[in-house]
ModelCIF file with pLDDT and N, C-alpha, C, O atoms, coordinates in Angstrom:
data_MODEL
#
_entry.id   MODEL 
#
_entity.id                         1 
_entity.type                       polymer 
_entity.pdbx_number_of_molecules   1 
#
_entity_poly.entity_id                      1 
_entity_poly.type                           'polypeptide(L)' 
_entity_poly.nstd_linkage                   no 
_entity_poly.nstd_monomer                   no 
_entity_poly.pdbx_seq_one_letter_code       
;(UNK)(UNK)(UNK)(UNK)(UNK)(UNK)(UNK)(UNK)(UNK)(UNK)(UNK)(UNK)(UNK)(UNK)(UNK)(UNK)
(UNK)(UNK)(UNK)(UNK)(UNK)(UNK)(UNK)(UNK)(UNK)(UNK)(UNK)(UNK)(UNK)(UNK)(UNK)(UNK)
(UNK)(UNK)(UNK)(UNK)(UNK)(UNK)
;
_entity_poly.pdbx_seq_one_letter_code_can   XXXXXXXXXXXXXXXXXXXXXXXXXXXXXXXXXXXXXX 
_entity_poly.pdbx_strand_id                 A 
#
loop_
_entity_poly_seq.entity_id 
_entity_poly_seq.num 
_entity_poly_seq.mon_id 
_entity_poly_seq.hetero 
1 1  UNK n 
1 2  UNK n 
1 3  UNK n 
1 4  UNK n 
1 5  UNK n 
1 6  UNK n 
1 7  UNK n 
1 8  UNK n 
1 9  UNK n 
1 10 UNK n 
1 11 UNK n 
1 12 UNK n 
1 13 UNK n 
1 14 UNK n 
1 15 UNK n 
1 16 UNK n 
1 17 UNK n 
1 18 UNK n 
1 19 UNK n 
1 20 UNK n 
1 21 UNK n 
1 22 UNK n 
1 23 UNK n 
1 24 UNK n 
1 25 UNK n 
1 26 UNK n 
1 27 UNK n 
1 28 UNK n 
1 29 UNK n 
1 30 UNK n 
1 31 UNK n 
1 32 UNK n 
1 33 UNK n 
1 34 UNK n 
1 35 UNK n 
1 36 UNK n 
1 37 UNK n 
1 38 UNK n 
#
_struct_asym.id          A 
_struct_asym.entity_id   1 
#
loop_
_ma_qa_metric.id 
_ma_qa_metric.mode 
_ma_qa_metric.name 
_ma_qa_metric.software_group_id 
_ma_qa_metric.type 
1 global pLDDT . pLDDT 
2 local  pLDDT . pLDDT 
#
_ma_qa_metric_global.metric_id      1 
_ma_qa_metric_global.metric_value   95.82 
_ma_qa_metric_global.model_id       1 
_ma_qa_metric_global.ordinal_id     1 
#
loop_
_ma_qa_metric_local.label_asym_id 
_ma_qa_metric_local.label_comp_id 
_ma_qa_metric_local.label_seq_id 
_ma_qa_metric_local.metric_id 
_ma_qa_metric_local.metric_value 
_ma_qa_metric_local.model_id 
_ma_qa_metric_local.ordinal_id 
A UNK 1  2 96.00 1 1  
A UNK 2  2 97.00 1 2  
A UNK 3  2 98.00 1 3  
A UNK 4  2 97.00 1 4  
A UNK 5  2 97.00 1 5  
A UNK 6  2 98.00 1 6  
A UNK 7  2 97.00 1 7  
A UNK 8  2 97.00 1 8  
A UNK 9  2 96.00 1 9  
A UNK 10 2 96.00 1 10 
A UNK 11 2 96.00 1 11 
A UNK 12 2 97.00 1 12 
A UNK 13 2 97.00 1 13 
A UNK 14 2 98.00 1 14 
A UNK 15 2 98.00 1 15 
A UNK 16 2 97.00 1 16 
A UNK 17 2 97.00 1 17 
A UNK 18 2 96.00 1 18 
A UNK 19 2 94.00 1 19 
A UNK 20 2 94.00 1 20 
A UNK 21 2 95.00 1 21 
A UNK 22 2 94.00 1 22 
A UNK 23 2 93.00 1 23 
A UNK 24 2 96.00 1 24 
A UNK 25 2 96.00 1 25 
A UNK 26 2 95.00 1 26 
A UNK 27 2 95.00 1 27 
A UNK 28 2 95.00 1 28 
A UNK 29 2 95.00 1 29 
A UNK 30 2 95.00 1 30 
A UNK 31 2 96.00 1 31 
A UNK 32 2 93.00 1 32 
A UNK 33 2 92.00 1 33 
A UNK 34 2 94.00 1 34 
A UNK 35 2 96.00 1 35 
A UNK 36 2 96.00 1 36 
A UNK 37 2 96.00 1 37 
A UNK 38 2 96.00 1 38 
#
loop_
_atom_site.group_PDB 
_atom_site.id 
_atom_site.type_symbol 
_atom_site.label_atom_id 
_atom_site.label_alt_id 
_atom_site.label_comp_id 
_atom_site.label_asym_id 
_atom_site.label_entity_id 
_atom_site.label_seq_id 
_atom_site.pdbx_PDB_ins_code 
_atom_site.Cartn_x 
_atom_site.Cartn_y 
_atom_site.Cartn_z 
_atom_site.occupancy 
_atom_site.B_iso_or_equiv 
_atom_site.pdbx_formal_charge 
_atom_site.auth_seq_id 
_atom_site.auth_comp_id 
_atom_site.auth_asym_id 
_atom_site.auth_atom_id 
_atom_site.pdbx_PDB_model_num 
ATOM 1   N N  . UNK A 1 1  ? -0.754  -42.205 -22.711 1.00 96.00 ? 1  UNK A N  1 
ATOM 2   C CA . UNK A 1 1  ? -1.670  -41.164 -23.190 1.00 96.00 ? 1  UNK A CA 1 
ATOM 3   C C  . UNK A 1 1  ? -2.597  -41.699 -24.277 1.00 96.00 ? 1  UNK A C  1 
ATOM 4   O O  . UNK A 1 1  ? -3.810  -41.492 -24.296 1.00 96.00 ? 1  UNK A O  1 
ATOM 5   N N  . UNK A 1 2  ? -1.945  -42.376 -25.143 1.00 97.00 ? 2  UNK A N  1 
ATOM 6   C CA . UNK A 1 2  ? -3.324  -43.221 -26.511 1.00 97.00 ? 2  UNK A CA 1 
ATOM 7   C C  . UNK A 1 2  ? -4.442  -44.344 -25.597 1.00 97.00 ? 2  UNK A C  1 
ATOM 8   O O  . UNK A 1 2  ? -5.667  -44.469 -25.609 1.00 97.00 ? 2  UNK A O  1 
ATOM 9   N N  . UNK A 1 3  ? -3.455  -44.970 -24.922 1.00 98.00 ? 3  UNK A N  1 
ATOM 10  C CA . UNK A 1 3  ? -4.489  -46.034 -24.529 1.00 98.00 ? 3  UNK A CA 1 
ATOM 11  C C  . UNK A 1 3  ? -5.227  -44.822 -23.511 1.00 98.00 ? 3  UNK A C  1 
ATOM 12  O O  . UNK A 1 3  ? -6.425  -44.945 -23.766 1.00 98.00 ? 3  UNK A O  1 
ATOM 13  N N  . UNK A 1 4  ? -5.111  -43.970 -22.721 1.00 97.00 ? 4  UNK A N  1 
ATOM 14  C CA . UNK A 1 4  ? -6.224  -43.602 -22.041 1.00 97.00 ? 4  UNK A CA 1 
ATOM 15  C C  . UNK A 1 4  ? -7.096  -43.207 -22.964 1.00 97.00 ? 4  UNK A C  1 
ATOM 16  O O  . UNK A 1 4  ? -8.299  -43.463 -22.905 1.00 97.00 ? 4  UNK A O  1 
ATOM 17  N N  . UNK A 1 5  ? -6.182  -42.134 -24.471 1.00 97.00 ? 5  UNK A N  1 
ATOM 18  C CA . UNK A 1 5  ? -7.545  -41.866 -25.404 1.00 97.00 ? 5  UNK A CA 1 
ATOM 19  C C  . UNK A 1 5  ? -8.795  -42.729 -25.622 1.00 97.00 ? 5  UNK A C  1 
ATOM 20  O O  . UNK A 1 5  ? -9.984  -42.457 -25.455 1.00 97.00 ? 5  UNK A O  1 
ATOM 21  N N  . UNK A 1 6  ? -8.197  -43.828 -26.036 1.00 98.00 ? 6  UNK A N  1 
ATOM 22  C CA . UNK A 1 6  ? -9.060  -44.937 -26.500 1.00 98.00 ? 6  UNK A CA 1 
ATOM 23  C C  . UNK A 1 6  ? -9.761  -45.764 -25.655 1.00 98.00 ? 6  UNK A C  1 
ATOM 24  O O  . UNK A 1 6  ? -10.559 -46.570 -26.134 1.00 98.00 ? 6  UNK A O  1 
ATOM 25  N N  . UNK A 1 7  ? -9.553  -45.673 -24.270 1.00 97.00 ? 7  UNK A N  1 
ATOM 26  C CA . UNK A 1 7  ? -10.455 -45.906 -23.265 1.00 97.00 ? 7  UNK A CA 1 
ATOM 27  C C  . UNK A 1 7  ? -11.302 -45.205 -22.671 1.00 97.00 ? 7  UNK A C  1 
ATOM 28  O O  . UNK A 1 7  ? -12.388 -45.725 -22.415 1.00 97.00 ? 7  UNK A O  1 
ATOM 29  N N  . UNK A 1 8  ? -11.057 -43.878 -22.300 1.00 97.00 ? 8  UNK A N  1 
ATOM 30  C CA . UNK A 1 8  ? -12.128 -42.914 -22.261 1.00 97.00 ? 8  UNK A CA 1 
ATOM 31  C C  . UNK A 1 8  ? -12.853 -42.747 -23.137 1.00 97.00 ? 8  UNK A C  1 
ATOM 32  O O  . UNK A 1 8  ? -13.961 -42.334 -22.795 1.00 97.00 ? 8  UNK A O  1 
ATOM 33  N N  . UNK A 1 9  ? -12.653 -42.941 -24.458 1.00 96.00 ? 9  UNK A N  1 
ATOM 34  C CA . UNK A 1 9  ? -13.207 -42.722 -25.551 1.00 96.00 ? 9  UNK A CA 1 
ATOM 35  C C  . UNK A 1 9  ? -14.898 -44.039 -25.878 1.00 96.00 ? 9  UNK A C  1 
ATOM 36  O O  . UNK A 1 9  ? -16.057 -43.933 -26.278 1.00 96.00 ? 9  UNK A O  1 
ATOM 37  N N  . UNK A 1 10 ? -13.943 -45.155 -25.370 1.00 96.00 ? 10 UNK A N  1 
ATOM 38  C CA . UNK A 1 10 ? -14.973 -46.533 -25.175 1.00 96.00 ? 10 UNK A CA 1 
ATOM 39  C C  . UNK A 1 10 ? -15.990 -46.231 -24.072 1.00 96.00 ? 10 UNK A C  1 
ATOM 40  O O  . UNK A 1 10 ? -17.108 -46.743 -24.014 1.00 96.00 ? 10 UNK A O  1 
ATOM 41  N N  . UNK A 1 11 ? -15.420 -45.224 -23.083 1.00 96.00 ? 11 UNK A N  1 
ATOM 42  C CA . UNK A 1 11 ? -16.635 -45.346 -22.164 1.00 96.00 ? 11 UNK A CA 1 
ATOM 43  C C  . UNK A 1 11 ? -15.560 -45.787 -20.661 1.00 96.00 ? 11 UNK A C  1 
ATOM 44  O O  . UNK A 1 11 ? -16.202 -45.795 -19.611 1.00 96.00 ? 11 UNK A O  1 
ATOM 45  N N  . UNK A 1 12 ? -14.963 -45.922 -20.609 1.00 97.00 ? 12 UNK A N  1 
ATOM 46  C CA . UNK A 1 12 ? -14.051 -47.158 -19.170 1.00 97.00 ? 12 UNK A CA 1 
ATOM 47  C C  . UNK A 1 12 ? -13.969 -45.841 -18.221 1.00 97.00 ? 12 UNK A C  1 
ATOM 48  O O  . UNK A 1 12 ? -13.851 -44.643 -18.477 1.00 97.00 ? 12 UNK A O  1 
ATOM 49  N N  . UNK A 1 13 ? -14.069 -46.489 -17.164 1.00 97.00 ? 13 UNK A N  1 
ATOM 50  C CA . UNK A 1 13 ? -13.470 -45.978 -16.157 1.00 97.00 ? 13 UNK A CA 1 
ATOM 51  C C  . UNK A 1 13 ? -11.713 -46.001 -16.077 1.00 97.00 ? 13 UNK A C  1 
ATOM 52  O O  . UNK A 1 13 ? -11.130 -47.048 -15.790 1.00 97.00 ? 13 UNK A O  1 
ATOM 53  N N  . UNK A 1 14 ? -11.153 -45.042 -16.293 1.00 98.00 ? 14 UNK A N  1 
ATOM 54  C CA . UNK A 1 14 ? -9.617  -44.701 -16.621 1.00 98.00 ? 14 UNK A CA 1 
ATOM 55  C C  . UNK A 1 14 ? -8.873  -44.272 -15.426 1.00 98.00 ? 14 UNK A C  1 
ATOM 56  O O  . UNK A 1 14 ? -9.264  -43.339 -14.724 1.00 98.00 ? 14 UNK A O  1 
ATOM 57  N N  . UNK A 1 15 ? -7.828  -44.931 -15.195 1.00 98.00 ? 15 UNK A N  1 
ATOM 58  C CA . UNK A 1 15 ? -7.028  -44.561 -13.927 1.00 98.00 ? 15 UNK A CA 1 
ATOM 59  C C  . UNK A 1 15 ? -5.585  -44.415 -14.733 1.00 98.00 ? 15 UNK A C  1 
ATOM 60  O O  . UNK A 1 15 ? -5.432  -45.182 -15.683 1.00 98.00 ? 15 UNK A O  1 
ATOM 61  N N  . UNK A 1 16 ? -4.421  -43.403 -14.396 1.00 97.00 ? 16 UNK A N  1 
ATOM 62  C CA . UNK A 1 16 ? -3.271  -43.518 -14.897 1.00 97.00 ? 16 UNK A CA 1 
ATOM 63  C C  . UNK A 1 16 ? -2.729  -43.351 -14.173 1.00 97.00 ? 16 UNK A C  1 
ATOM 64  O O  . UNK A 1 16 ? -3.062  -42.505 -13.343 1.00 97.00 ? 16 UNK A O  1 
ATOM 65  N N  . UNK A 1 17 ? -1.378  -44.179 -14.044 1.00 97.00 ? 17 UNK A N  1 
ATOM 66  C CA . UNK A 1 17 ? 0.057   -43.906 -12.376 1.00 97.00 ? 17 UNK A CA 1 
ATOM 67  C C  . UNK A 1 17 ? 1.227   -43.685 -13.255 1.00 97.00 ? 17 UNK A C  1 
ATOM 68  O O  . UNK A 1 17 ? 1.606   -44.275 -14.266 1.00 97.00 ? 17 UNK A O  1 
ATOM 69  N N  . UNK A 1 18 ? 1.517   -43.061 -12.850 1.00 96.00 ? 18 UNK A N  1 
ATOM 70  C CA . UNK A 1 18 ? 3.353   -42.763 -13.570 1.00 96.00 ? 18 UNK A CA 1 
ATOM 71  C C  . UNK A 1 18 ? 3.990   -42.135 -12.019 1.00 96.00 ? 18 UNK A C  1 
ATOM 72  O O  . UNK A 1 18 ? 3.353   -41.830 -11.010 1.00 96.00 ? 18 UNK A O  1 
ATOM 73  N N  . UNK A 1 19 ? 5.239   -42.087 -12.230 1.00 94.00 ? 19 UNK A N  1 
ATOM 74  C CA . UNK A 1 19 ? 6.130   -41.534 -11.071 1.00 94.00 ? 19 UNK A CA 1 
ATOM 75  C C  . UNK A 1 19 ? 7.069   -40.144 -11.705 1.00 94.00 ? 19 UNK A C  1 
ATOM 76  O O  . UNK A 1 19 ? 8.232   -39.895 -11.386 1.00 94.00 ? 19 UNK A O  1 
ATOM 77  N N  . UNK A 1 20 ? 6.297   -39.422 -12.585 1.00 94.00 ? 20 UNK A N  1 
ATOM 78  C CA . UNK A 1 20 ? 6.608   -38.271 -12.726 1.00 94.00 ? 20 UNK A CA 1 
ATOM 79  C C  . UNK A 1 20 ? 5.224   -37.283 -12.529 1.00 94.00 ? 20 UNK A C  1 
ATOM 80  O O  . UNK A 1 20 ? 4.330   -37.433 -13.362 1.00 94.00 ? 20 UNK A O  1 
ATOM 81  N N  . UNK A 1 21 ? 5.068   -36.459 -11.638 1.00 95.00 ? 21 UNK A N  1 
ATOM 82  C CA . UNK A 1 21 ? 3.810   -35.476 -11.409 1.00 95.00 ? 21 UNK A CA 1 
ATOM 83  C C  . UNK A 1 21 ? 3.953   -34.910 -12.734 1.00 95.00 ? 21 UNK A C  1 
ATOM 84  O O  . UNK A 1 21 ? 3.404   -35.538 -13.640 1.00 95.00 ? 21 UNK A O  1 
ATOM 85  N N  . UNK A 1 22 ? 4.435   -34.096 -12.963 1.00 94.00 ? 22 UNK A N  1 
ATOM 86  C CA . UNK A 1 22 ? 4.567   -32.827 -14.068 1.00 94.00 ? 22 UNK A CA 1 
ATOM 87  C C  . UNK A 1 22 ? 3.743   -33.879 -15.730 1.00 94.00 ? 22 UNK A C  1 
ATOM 88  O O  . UNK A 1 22 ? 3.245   -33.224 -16.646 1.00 94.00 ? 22 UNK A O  1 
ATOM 89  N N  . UNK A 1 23 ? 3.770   -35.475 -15.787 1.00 93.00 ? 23 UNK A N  1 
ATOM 90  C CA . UNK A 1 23 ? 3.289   -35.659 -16.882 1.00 93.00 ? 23 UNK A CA 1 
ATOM 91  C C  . UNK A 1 23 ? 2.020   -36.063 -16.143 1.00 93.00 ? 23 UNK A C  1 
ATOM 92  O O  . UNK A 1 23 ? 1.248   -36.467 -17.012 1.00 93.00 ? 23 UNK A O  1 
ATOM 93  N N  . UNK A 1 24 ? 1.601   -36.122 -15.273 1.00 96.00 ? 24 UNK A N  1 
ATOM 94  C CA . UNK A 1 24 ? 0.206   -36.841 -15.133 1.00 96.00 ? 24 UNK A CA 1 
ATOM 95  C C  . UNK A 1 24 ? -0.770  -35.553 -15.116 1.00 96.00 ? 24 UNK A C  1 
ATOM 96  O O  . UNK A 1 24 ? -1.977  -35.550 -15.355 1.00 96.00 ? 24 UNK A O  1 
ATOM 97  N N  . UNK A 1 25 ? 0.208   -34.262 -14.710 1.00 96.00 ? 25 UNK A N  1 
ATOM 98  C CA . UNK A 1 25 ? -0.447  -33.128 -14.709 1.00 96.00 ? 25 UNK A CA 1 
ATOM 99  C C  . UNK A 1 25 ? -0.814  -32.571 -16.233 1.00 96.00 ? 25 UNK A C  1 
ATOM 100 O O  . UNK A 1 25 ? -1.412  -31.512 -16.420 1.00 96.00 ? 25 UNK A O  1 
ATOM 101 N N  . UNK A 1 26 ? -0.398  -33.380 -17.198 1.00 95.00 ? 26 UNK A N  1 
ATOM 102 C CA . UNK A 1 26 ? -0.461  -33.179 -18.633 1.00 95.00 ? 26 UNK A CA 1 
ATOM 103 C C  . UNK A 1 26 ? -1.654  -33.766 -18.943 1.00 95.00 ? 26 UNK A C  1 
ATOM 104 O O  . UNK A 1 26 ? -2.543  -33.204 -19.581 1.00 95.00 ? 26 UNK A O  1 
ATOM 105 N N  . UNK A 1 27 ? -1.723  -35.332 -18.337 1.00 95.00 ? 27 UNK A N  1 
ATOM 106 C CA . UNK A 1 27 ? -2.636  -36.135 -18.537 1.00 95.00 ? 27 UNK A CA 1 
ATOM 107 C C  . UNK A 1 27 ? -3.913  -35.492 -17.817 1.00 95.00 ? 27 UNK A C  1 
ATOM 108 O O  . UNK A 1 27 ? -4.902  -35.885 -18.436 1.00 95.00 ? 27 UNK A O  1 
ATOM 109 N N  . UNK A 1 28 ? -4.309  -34.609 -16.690 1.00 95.00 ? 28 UNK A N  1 
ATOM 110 C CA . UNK A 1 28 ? -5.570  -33.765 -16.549 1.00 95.00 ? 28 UNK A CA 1 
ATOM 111 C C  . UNK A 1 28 ? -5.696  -32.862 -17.793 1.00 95.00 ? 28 UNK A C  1 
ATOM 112 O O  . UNK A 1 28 ? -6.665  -32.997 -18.540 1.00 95.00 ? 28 UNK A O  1 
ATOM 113 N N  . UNK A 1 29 ? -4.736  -31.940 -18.031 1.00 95.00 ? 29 UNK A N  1 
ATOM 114 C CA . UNK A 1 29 ? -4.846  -31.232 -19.074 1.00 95.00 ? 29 UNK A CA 1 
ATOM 115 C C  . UNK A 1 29 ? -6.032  -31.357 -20.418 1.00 95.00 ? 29 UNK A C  1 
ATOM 116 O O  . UNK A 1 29 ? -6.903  -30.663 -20.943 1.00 95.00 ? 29 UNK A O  1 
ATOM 117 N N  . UNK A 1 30 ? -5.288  -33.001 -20.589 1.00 95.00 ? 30 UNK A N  1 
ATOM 118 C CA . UNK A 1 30 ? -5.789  -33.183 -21.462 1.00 95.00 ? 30 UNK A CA 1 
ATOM 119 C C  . UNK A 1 30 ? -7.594  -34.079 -21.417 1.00 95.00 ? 30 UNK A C  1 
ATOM 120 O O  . UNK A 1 30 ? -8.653  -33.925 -22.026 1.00 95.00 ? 30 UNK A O  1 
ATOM 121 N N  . UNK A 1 31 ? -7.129  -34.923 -20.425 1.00 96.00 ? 31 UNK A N  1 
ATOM 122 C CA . UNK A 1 31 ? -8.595  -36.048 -20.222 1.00 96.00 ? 31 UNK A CA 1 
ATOM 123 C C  . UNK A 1 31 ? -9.342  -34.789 -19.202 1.00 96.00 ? 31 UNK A C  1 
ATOM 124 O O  . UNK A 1 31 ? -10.398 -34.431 -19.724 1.00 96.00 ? 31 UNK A O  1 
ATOM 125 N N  . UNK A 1 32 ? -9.093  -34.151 -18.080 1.00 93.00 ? 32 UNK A N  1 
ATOM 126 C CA . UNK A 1 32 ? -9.788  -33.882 -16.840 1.00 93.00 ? 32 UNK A CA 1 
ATOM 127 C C  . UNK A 1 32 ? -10.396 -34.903 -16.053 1.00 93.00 ? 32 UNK A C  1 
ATOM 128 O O  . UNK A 1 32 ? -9.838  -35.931 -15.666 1.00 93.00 ? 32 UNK A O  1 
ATOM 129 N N  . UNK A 1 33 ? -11.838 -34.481 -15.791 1.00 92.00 ? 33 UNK A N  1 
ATOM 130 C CA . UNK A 1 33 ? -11.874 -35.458 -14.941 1.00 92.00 ? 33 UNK A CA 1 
ATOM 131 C C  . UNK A 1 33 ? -12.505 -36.739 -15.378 1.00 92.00 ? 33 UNK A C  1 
ATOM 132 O O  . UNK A 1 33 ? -13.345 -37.350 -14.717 1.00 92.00 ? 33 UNK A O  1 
ATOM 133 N N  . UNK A 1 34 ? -11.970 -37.149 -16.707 1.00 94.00 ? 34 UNK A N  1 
ATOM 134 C CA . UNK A 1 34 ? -12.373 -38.793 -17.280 1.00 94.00 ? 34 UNK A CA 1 
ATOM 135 C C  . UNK A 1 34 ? -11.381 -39.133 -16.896 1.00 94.00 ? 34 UNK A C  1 
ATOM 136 O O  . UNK A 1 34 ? -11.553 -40.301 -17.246 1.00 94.00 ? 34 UNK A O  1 
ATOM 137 N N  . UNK A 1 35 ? -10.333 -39.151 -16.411 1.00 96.00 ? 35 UNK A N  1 
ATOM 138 C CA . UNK A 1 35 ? -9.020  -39.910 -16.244 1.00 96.00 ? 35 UNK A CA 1 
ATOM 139 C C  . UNK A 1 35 ? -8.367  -39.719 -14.899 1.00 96.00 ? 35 UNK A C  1 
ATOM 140 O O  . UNK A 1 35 ? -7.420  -38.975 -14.640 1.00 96.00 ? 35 UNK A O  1 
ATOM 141 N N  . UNK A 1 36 ? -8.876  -40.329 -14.277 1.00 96.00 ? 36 UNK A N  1 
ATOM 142 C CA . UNK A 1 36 ? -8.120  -39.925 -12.755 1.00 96.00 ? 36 UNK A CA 1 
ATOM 143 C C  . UNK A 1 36 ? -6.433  -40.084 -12.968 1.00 96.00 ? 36 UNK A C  1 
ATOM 144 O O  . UNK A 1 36 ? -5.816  -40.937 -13.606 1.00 96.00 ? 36 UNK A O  1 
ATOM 145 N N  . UNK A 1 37 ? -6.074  -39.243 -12.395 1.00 96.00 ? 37 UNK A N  1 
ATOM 146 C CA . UNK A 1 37 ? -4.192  -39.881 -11.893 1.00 96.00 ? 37 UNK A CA 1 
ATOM 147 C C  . UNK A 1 37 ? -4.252  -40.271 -10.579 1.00 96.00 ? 37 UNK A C  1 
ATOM 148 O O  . UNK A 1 37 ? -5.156  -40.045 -9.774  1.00 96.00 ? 37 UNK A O  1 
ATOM 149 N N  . UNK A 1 38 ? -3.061  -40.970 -10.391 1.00 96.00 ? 38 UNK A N  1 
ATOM 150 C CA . UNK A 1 38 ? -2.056  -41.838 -9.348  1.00 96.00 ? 38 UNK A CA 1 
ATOM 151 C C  . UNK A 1 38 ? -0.670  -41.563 -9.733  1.00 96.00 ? 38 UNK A C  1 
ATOM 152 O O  . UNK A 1 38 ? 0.258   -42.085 -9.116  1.00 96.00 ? 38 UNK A O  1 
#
């Protein structure tokens, strides 16, 4: 979750994978659509 802050934040194109749904669904919450999940 920080390093996506700080990469969306720079500008990057942001991808995040975890193997729990319920936190990546946190991770839209919070980025939308700057942060794709996997």
């Amino acid at each position: 979750r920080n390093a996506a802050m700080i990469a969306t934040g720079l500008g990057a194109k942001v991808t995040i994978l975890d193997i729990n749904v319920q936190r990546l669904s946190v991770i839209t919450d919070i980025f939308g659509s700057s942060c794709a999940t996997l």
